[in-house]
C-alpha atoms as a PDB file:
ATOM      1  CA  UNK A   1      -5.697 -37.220  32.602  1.00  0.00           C
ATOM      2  CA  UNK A   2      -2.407 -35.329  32.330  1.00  0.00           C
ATOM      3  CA  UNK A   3      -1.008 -38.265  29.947  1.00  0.00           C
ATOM      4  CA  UNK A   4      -4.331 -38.091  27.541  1.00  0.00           C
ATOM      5  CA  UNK A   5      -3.343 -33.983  27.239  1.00  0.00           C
ATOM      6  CA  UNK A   6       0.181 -34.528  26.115  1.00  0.00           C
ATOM      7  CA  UNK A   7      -0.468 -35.788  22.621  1.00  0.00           C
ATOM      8  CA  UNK A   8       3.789 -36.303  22.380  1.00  0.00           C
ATOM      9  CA  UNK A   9       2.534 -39.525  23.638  1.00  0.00           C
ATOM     10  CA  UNK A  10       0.583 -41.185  21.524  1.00  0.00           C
ATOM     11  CA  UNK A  11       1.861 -44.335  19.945  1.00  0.00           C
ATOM     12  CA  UNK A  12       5.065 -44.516  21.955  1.00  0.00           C
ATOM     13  CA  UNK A  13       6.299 -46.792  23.911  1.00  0.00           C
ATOM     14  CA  UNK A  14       7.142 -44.971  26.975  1.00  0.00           C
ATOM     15  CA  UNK A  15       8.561 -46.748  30.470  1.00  0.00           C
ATOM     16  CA  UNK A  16       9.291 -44.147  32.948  1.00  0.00           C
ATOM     17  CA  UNK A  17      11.888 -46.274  35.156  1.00  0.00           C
ATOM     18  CA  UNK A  18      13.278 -43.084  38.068  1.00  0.00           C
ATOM     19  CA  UNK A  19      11.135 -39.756  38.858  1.00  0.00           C
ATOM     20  CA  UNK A  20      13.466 -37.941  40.903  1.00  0.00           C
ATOM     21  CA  UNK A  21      15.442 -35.555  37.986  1.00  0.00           C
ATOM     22  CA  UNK A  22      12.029 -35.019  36.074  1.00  0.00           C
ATOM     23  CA  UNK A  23      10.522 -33.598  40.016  1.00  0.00           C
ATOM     24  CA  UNK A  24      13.751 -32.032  40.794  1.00  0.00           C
ATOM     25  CA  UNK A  25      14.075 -30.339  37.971  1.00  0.00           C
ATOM     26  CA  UNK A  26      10.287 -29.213  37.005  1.00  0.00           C
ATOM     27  CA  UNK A  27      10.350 -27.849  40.743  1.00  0.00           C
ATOM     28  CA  UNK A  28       6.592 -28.662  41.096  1.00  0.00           C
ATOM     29  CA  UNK A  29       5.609 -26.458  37.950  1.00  0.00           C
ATOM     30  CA  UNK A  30       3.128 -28.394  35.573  1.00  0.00           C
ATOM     31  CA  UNK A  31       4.403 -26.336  32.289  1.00  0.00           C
ATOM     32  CA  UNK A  32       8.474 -27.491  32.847  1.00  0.00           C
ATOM     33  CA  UNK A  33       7.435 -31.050  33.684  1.00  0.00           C
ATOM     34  CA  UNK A  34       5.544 -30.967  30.487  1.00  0.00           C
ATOM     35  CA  UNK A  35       8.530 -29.623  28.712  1.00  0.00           C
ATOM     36  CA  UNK A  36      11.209 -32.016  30.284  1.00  0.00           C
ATOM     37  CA  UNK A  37       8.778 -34.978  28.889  1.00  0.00           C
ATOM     38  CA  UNK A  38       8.505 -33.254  25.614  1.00  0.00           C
ATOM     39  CA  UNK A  39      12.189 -33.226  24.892  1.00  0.00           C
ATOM     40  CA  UNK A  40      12.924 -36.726  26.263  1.00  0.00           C
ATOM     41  CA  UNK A  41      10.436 -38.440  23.912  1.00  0.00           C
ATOM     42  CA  UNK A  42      11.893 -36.559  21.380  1.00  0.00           C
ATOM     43  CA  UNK A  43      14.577 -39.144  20.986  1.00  0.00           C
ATOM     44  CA  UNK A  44      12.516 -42.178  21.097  1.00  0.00           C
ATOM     45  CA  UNK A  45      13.005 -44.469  18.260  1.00  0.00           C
ATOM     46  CA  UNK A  46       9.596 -46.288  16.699  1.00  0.00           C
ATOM     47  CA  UNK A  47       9.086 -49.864  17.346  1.00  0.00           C
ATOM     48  CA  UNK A  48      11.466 -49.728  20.447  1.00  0.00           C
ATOM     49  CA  UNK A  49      10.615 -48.542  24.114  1.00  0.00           C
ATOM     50  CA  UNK A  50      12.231 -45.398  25.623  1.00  0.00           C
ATOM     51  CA  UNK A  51      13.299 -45.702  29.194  1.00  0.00           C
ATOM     52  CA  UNK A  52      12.940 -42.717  30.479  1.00  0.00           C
ATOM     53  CA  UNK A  53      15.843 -42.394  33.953  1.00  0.00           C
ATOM     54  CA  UNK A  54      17.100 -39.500  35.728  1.00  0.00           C
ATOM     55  CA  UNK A  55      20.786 -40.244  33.871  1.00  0.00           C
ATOM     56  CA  UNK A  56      18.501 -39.191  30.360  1.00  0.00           C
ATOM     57  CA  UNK A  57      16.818 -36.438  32.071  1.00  0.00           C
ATOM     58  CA  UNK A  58      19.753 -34.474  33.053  1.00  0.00           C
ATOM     59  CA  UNK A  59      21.374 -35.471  29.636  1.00  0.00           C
ATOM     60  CA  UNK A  60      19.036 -34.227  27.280  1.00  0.00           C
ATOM     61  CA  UNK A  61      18.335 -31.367  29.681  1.00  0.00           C
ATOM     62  CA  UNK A  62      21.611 -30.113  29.729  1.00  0.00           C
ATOM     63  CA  UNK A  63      21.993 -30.069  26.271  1.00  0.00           C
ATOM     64  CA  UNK A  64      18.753 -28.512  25.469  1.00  0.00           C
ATOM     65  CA  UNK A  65      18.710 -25.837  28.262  1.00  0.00           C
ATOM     66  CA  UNK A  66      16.073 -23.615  25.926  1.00  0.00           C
ATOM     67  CA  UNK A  67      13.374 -25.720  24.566  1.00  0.00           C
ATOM     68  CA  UNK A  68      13.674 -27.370  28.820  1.00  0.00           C
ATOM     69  CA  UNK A  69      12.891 -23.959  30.565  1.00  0.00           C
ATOM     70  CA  UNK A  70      11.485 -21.606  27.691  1.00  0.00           C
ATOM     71  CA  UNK A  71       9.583 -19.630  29.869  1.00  0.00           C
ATOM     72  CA  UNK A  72      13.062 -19.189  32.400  1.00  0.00           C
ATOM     73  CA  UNK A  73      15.166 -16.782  33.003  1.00  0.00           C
ATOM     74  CA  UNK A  74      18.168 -18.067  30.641  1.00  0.00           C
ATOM     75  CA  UNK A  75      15.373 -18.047  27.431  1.00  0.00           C
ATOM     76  CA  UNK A  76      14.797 -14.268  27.854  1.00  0.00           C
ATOM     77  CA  UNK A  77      18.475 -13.669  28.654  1.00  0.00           C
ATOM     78  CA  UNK A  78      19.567 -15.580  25.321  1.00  0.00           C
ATOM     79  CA  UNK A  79      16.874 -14.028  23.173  1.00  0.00           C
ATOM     80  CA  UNK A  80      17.481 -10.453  24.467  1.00  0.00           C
ATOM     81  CA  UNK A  81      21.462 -11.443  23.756  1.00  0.00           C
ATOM     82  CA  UNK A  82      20.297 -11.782  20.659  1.00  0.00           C
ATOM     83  CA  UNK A  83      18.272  -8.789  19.734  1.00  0.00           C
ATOM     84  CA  UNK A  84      20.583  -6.353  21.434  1.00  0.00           C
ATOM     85  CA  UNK A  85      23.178  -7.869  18.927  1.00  0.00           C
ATOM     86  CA  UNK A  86      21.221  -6.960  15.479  1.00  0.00           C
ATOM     87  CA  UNK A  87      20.605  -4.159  17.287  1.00  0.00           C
ATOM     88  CA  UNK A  88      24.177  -2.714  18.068  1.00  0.00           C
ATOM     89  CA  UNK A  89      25.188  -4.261  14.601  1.00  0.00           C
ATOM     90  CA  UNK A  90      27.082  -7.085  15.311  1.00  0.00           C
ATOM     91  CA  UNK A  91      26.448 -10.044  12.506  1.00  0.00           C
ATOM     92  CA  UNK A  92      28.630 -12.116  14.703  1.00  0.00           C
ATOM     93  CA  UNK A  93      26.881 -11.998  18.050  1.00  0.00           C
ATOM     94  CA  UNK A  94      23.493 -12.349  16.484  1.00  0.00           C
ATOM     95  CA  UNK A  95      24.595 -15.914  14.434  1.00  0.00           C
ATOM     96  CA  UNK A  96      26.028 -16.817  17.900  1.00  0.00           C
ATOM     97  CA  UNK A  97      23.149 -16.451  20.106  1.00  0.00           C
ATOM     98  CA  UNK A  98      20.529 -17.617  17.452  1.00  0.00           C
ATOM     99  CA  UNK A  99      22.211 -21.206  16.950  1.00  0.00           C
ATOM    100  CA  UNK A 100      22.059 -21.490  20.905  1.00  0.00           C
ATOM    101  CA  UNK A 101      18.993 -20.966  20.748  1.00  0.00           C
ATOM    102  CA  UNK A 102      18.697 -23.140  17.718  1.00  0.00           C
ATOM    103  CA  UNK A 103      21.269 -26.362  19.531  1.00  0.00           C
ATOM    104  CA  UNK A 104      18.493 -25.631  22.774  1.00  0.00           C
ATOM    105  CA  UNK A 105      15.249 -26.277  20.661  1.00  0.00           C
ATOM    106  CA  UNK A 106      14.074 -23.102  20.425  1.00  0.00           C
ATOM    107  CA  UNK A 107      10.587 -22.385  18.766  1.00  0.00           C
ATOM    108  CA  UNK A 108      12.039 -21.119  14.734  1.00  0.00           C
ATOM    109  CA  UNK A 109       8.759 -19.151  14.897  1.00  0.00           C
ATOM    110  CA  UNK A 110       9.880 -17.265  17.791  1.00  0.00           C
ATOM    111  CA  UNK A 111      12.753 -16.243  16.408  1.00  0.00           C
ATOM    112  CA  UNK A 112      11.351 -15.151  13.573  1.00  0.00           C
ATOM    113  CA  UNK A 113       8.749 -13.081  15.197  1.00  0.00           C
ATOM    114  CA  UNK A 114      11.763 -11.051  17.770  1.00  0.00           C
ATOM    115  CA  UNK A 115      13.423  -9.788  14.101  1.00  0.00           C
ATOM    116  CA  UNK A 116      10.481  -9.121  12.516  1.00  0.00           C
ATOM    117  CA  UNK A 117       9.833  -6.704  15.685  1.00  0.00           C
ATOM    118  CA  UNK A 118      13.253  -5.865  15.770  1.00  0.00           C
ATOM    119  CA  UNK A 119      12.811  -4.664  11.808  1.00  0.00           C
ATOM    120  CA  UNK A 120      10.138  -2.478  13.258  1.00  0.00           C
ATOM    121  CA  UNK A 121      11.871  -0.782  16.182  1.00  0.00           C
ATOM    122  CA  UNK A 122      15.302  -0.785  15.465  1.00  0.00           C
ATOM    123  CA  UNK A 123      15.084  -0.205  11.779  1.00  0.00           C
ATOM    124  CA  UNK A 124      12.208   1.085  10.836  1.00  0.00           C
ATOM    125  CA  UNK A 125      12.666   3.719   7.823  1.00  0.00           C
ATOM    126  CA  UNK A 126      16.405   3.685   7.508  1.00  0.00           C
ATOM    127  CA  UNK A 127      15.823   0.286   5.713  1.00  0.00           C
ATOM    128  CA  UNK A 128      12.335  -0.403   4.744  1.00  0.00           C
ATOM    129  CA  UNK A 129      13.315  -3.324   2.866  1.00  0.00           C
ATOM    130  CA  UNK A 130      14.516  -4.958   6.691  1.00  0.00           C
ATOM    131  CA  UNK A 131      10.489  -5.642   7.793  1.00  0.00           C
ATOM    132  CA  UNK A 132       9.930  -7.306   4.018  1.00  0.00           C
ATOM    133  CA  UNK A 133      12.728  -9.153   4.789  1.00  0.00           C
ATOM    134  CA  UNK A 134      11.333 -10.686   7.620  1.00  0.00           C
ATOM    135  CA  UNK A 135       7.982 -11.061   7.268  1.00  0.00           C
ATOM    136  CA  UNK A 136       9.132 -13.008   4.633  1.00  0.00           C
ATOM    137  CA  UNK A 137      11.713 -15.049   6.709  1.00  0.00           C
ATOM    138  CA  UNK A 138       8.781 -15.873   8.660  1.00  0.00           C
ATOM    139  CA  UNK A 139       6.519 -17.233   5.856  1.00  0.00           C
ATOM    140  CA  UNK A 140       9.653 -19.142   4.531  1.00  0.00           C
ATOM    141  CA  UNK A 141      10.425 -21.211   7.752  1.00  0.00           C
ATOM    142  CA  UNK A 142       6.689 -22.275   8.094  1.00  0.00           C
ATOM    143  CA  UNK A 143       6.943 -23.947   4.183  1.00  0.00           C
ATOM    144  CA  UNK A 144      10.511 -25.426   5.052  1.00  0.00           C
ATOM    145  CA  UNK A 145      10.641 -26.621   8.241  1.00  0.00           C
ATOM    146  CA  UNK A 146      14.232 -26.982  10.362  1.00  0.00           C
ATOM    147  CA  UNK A 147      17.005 -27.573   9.992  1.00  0.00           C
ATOM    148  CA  UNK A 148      16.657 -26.036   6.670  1.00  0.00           C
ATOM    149  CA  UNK A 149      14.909 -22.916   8.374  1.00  0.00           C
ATOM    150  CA  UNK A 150      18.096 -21.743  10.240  1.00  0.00           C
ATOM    151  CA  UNK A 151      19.541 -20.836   6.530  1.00  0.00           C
ATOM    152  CA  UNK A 152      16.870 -18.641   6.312  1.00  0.00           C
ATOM    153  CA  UNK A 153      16.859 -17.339   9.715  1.00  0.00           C
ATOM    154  CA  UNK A 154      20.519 -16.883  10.026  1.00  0.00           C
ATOM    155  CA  UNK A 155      20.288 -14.792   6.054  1.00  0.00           C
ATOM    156  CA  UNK A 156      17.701 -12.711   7.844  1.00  0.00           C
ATOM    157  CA  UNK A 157      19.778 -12.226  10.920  1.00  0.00           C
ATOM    158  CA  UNK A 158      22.953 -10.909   8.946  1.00  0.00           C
ATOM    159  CA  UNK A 159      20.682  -8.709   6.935  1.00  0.00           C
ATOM    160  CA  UNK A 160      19.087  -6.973   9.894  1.00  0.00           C
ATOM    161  CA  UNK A 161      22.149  -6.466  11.917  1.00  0.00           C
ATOM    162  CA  UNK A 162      23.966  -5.218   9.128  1.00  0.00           C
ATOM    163  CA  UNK A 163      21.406  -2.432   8.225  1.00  0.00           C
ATOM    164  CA  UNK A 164      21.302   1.086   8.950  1.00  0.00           C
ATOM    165  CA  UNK A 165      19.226   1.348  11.900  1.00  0.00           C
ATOM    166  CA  UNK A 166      16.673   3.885  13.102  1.00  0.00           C
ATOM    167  CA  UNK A 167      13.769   3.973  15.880  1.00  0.00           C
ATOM    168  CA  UNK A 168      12.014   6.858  14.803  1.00  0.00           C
ATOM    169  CA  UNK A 169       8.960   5.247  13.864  1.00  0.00           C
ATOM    170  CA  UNK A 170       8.913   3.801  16.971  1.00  0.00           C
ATOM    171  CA  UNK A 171       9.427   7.050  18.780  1.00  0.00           C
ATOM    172  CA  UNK A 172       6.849   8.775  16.785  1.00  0.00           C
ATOM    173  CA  UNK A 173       4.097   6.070  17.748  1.00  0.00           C
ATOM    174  CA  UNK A 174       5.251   5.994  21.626  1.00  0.00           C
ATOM    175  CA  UNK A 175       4.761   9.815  21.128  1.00  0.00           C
ATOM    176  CA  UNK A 176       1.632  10.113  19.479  1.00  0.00           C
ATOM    177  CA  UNK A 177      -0.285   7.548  21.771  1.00  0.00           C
ATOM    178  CA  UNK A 178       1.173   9.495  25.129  1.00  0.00           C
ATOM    179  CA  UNK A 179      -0.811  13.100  23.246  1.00  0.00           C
ATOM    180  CA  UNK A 180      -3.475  11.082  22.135  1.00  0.00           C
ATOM    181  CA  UNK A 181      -4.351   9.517  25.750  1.00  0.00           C
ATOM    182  CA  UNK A 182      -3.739  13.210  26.951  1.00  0.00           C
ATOM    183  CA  UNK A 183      -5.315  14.766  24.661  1.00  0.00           C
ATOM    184  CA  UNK A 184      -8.494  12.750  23.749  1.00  0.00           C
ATOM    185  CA  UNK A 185     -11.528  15.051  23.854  1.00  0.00           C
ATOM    186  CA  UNK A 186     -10.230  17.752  21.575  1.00  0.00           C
ATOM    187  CA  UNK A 187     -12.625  16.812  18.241  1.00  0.00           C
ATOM    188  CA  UNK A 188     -11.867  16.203  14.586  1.00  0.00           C
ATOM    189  CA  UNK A 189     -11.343  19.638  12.593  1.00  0.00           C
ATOM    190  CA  UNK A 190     -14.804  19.746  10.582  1.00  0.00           C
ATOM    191  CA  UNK A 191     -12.847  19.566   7.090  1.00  0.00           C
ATOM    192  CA  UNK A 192     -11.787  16.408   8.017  1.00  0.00           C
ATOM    193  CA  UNK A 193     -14.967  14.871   9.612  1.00  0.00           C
ATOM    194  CA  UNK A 194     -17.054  12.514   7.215  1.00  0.00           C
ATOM    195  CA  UNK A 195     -19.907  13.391   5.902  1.00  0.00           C
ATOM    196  CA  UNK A 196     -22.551  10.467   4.361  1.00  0.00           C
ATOM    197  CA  UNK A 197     -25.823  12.408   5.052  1.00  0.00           C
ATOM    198  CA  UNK A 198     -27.101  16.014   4.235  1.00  0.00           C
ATOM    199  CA  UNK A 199     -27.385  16.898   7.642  1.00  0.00           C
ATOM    200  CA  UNK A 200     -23.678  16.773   8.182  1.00  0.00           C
ATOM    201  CA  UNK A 201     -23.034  18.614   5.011  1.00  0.00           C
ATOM    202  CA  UNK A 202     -25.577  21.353   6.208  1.00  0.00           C
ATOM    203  CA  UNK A 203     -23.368  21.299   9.757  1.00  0.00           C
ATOM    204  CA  UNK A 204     -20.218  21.760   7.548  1.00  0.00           C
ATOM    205  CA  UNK A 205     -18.761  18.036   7.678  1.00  0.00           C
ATOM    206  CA  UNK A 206     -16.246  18.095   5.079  1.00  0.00           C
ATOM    207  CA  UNK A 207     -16.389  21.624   4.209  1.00  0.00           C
ATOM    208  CA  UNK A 208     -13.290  23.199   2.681  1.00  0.00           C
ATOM    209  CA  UNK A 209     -11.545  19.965   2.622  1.00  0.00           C
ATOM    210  CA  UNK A 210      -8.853  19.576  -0.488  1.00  0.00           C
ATOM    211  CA  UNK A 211      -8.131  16.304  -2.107  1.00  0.00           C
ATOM    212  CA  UNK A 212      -4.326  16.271  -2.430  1.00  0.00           C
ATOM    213  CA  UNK A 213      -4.468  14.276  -5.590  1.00  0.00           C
ATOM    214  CA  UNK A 214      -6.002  16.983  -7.420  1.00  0.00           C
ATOM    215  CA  UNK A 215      -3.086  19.405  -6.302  1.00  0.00           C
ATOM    216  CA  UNK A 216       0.396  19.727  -8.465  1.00  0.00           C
ATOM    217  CA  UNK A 217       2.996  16.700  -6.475  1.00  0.00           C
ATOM    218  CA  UNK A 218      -0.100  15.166  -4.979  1.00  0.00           C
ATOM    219  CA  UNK A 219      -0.259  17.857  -2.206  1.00  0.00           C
ATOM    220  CA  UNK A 220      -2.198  20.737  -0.300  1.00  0.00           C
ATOM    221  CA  UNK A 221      -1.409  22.455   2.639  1.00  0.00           C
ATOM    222  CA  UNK A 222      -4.219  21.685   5.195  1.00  0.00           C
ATOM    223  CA  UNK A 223      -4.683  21.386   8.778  1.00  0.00           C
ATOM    224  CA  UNK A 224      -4.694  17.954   9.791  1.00  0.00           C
ATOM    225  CA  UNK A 225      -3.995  17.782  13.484  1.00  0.00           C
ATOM    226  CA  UNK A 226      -6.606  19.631  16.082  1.00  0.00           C
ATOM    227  CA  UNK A 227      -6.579  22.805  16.162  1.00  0.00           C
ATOM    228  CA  UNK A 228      -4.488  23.604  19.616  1.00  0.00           C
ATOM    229  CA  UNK A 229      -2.173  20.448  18.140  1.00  0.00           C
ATOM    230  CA  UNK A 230      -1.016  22.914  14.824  1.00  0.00           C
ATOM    231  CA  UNK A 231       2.551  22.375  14.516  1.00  0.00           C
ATOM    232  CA  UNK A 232       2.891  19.293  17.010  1.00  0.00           C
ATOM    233  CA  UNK A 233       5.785  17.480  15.417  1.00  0.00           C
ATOM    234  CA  UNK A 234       5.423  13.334  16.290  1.00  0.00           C
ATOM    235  CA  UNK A 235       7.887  12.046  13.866  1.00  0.00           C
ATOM    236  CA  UNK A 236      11.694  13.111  13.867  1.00  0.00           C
ATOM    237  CA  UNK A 237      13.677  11.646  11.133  1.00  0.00           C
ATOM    238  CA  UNK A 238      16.685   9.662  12.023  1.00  0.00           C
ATOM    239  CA  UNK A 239      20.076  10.734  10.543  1.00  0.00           C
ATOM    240  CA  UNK A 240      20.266   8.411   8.069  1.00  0.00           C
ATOM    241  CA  UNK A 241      20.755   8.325   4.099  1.00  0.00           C
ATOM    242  CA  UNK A 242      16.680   7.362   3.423  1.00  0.00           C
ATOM    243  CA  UNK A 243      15.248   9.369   6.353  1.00  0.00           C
ATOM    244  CA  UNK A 244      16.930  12.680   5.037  1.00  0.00           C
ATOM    245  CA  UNK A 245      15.632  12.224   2.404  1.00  0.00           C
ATOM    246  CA  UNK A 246      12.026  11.935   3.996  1.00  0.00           C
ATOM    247  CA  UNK A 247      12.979  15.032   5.836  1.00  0.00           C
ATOM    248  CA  UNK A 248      14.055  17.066   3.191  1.00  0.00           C
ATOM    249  CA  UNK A 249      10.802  16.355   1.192  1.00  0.00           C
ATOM    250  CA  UNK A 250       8.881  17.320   4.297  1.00  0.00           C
ATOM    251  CA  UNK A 251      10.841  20.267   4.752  1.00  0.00           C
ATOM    252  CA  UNK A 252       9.734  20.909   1.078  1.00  0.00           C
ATOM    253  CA  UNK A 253       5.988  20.555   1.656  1.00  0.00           C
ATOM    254  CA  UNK A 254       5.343  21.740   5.005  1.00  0.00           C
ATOM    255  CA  UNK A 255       8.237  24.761   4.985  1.00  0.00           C
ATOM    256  CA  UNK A 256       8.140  25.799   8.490  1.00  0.00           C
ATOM    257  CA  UNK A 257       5.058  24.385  10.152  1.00  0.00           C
ATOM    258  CA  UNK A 258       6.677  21.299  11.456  1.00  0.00           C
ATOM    259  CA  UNK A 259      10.338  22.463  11.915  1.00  0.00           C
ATOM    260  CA  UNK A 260      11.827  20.032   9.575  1.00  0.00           C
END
């Protein structure tokens, strides 16, 4: 039953001659036995039959340490290596840990996914260009395909830990679900409530609401945060060339309200 799941299998010509490093070193867990047997047949050779002994095991274990225990303890110590190097900046650190994670088999589309987070969180508005950057390093490596991909993953990697970095977005969202879950029964301001039916209007759905774009620069001072909220500042602009700039055009619109 186990074989007919593991379609690695199929057409290959597979003699398993010794057990003992494939149990030793799945420890009784189902997923790393699968794993171990996934990166062994990875070298076999059509036509010929792979003979599968604890001397290949530990071999091709060894040298592929991430794709054999990606759910282990070393495979979230590697990846976080790597994140917390874009993140403090270091091109260096982050090209180091991504190839050993690249030599140990490492899903490309894993990697991919940590920096387009990582474009999020760490970088967020001081470089909006880093999440395009990305998300398009991601769509790249599913067209190309390794080892071509880790060109495109290690461009990406240099780019993001050489950005100016900022997790004020991320801040502002952390703070704005914390209100939100506190703060959930106070309703929506009338003059921004929809209103499809006449009843609503007749209730004063809508009422006094101002469409910005109808305003000189696209803007009108309303109330858009509950009424005990007025003034609740969520998002704090980083100290960074493109996020003063966001706060001084802020600053401009809302004057004092938010204390930008």
């Amino acid at each position: 039953m186990l074989y007919r799941k593991m379609s690695f299998l199929k057409n290959k010509k597979i003699r398993i001659a010794e057990f003992d490093a494939i149990i030793q070193l799945s420890g009784g867990d189902g997923r790393k036995l699968y794993n171990i047997l996934e990166l062994v047949t990875n070298f076999y050779e059509a036509g010929n039959e792979l003979v599968i002994t604890n001397e290949l095991v530990f071999e091709k274990v060894k040298q592929n340490i991430a794709f054999y225990d990606k759910g282990g303890e070393q495979h979230y110590d590697i990846i976080s290596a790597f994140i917390k190097s874009m993140r403090g900046s270091d091109p260096n650190g982050a090209l180091y840990w991504m190839a050993r994670m690249l030599d140990g088999g490492e899903d490309i589309e894993f990697i991919a996914r940590r920096m387009m987070i990582l474009a999020a969180e760490d970088i967020g508005l001081a470089n909006p260009n880093a999440l395009l950057m990305a998300n398009t390093c991601m769509q790249a490596i599913k067209v190309i395909g390794m080892p071509e991909s880790r060109i495109i993953l290690s461009q990406t990697a240099v780019y993001l830990a050489t950005s100016a970095k900022s997790n004020a977005t991320y801040m502002a969202i952390e703070n704005a679900m914390k209100l939100a879950n506190e703060t959930s029964r106070l309703p929506v301001p009338l003059h921004l409530r929809n209103a499809p039916t006449k009843l609503m209007k007749q209730l004063d759905y809508g009422k006094d609401y101002a469409y910005a774009h109808n305003f000189e620069n696209n803007f009108v001072n309303l109330e858009f945060l509950p009424e005990k909220l007025s003034g609740t500042k969520l998002y704090e602009p980083a100290k960074n060339a493109h996020e003063e700039q966001i706060r001084n055009r802020l600053k401009l619109l809302w004057q004092d309200k938010y204390g930008y």
